[in-house]
Protein backbone atom coordinates (compact mmCIF):
# COMPACT_ATOMS: atom_id res chain seq x y z
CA UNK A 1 0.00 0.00 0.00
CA UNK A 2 3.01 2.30 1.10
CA UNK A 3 4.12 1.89 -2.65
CA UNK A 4 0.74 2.66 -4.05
CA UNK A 5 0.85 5.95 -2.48
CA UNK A 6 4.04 7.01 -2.95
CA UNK A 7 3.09 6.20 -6.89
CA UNK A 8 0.04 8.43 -6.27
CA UNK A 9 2.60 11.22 -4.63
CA UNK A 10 4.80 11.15 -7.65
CA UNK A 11 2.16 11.12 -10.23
CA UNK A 12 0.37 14.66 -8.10
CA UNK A 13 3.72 16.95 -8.61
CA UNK A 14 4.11 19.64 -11.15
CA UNK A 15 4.24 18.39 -14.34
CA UNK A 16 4.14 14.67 -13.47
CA UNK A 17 0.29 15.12 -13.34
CA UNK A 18 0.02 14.60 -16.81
CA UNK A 19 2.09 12.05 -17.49
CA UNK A 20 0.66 9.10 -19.15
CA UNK A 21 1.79 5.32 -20.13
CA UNK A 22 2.99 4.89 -23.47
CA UNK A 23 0.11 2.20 -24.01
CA UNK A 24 -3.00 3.68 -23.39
CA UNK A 25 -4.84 0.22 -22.84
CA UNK A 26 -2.52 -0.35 -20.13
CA UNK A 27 -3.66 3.14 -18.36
CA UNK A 28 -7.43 2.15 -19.05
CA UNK A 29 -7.23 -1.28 -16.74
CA UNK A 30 -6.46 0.80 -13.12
CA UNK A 31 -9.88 2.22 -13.58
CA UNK A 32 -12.29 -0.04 -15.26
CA UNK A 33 -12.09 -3.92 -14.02
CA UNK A 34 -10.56 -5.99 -16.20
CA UNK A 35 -13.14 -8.31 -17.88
CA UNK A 36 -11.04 -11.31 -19.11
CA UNK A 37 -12.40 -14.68 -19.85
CA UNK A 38 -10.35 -16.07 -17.53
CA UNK A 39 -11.37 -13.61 -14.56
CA UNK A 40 -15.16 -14.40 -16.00
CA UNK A 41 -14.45 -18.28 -15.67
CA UNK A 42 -12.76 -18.28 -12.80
CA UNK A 43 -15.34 -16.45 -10.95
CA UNK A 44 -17.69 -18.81 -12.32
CA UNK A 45 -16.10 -21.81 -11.04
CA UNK A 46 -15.99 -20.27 -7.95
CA UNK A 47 -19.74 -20.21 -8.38
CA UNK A 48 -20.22 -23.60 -10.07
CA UNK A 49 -18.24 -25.27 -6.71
CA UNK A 50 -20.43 -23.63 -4.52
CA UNK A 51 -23.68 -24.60 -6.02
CA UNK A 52 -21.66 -28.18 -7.10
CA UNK A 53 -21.58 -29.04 -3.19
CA UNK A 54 -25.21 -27.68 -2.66
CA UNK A 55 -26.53 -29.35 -5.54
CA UNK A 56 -25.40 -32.83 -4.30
CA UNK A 57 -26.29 -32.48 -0.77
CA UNK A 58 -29.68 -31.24 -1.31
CA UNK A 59 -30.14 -34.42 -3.66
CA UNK A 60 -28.54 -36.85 -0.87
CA UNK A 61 -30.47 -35.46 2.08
CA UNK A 62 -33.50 -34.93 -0.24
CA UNK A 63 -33.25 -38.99 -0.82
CA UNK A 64 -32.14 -39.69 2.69
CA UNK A 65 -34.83 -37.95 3.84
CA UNK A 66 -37.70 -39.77 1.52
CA UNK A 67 -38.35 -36.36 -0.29
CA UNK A 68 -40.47 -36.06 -3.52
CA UNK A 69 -38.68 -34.53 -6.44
CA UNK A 70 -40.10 -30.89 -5.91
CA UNK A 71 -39.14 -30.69 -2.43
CA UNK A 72 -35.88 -32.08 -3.02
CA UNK A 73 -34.76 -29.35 -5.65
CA UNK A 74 -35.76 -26.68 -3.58
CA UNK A 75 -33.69 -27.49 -0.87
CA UNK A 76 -30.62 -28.09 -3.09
CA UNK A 77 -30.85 -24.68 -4.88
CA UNK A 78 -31.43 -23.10 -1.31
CA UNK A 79 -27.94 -25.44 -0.55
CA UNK A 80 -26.67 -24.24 -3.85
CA UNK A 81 -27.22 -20.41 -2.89
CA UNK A 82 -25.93 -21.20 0.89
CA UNK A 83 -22.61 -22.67 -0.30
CA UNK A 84 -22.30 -20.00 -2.95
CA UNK A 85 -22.41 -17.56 -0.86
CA UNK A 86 -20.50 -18.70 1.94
CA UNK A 87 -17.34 -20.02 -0.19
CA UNK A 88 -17.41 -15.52 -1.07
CA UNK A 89 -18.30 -14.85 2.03
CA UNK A 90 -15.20 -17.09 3.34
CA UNK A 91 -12.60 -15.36 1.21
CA UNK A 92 -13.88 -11.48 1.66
CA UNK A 93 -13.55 -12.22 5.90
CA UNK A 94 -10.32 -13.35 4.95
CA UNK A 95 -9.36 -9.82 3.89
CA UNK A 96 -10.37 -8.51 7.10
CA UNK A 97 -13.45 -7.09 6.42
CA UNK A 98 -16.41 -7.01 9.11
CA UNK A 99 -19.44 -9.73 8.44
CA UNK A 100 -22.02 -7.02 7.51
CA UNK A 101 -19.88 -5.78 4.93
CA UNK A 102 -19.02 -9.38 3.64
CA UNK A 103 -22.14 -10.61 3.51
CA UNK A 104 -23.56 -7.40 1.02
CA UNK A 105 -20.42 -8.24 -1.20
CA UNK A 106 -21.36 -11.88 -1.21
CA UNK A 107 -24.62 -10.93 -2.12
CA UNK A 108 -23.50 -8.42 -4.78
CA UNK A 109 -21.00 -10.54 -6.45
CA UNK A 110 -22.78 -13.80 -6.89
CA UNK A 111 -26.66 -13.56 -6.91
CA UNK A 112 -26.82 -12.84 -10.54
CA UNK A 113 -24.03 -15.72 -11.45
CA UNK A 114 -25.78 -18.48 -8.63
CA UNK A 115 -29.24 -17.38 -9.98
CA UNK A 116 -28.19 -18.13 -13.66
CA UNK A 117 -25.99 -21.37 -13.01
CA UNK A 118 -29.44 -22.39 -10.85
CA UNK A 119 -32.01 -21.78 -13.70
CA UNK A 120 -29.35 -23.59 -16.52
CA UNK A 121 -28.29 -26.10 -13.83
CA UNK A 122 -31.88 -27.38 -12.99
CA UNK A 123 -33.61 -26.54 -16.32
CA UNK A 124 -31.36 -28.66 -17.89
CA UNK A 125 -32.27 -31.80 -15.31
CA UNK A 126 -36.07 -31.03 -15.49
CA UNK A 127 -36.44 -31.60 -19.49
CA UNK A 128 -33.66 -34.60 -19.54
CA UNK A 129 -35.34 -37.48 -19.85
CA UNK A 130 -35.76 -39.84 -16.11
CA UNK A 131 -33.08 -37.35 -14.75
CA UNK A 132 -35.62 -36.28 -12.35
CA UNK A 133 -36.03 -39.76 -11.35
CA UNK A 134 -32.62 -40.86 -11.12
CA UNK A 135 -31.28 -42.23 -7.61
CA UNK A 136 -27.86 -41.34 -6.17
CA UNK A 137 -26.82 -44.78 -7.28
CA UNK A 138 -27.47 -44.52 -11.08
CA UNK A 139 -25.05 -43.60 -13.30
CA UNK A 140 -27.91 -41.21 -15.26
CA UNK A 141 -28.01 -39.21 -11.76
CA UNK A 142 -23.80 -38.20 -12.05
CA UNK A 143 -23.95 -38.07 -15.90
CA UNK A 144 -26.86 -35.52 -15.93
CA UNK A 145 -25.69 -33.56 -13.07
CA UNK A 146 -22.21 -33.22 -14.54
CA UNK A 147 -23.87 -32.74 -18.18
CA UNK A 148 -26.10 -29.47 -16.99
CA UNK A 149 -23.02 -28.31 -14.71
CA UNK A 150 -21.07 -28.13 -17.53
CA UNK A 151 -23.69 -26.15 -19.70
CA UNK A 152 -24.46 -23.99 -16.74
CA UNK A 153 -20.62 -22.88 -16.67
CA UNK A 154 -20.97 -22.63 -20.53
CA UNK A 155 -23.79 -20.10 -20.27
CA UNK A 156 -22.81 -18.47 -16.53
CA UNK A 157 -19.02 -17.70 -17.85
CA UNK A 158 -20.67 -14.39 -20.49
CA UNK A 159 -22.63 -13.07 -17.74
CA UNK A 160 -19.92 -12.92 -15.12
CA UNK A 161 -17.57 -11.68 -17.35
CA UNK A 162 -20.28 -8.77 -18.85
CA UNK A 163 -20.85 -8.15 -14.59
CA UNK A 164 -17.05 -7.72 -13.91
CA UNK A 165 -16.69 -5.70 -17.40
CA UNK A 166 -19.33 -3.55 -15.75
CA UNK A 167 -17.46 -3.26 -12.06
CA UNK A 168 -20.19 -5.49 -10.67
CA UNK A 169 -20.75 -8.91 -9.83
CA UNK A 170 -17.21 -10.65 -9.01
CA UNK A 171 -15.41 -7.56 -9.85
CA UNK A 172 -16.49 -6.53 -6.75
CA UNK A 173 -14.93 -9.48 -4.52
CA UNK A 174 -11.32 -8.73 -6.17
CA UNK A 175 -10.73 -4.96 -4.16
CA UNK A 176 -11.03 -7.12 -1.00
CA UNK A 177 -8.09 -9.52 -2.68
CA UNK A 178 -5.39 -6.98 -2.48
């Protein structure tokens, strides 16, 4: 931090306060997040291992619990959303920041990205056929589960990378990374 400011010292004297990189792009990426693929893919599979974990714990205790299929799927999106979250809300705490202030940054970063992982995730399992029906112990359970992960990611990874392009969404976890 001591370096940042003495940067920020330099650049405020006389005629220093116009000085400008040679690449201009360069310049442009202090003030606007950057909004690479890989930041938008790695945020979402931060994302997809939250709502992974939530996913298959809201189908085991769903089945352990003798749940219908409706009941079952609520509880692991709720799981989904509640791992999400917390895996966010684990690394912003990290930083030193208090809980109220993690938990709105939680919120803000992955709502969208959980919602629309969710929607992909589950849509994806309702219209494949017997997916619905599948037991822990078939093979068609892991294959479809795996199957609309995947796709989720596919369709999540634009959206998080348009929210960080836009300073929102994960781009909003990374100032309490540094």
């Amino acid at each position: 931090m001591g370096a940042v400011m003495r940067h920020e010292a330099h650049t405020g004297h006389g005629h220093h306060h116009t000085h400008q990189h040679a690449d201009h792009g360069h310049q442009e990426h202090h003030h606007t997040p950057a909004a690479s693929w890989s930041m938008a893919a790695q945020a979402t599979l931060h994302c997809l291992t939250g709502c992974a974990i939530g996913e298959v714990l809201g189908m085991i205790l769903g089945t352990a619990f003798g749940w219908g299929n409706l009941p079952t799927m609520l509880l692991a999106i709720a799981l989904a959303f509640f791992f999400g979250y917390s895996l966010t809300l684990r690394g912003v705490l990290r930083a030193g920041v208090d809980f109220r202030t993690a938990f709105r940054v939680a919120l803000a970063a992955d709502t969208l990205s959980i919602a629309v992982m969710e929607l992909i995730d589950n849509g994806v399992i309702l219209i494949w056929p017997s997916a619905m029906d599948a037991m822990l112990s078939d093979a068609l359970f892991w294959i479809s589960l795996a199957v609309s992960l995947v796709i989720a990611f596919l369709v999540t990874t634009p959206v998080n990378k348009w929210t960080i392009g836009r300073g929102k969404g994960h781009a909003v976890v990374h100032q309490y990374h540094h």
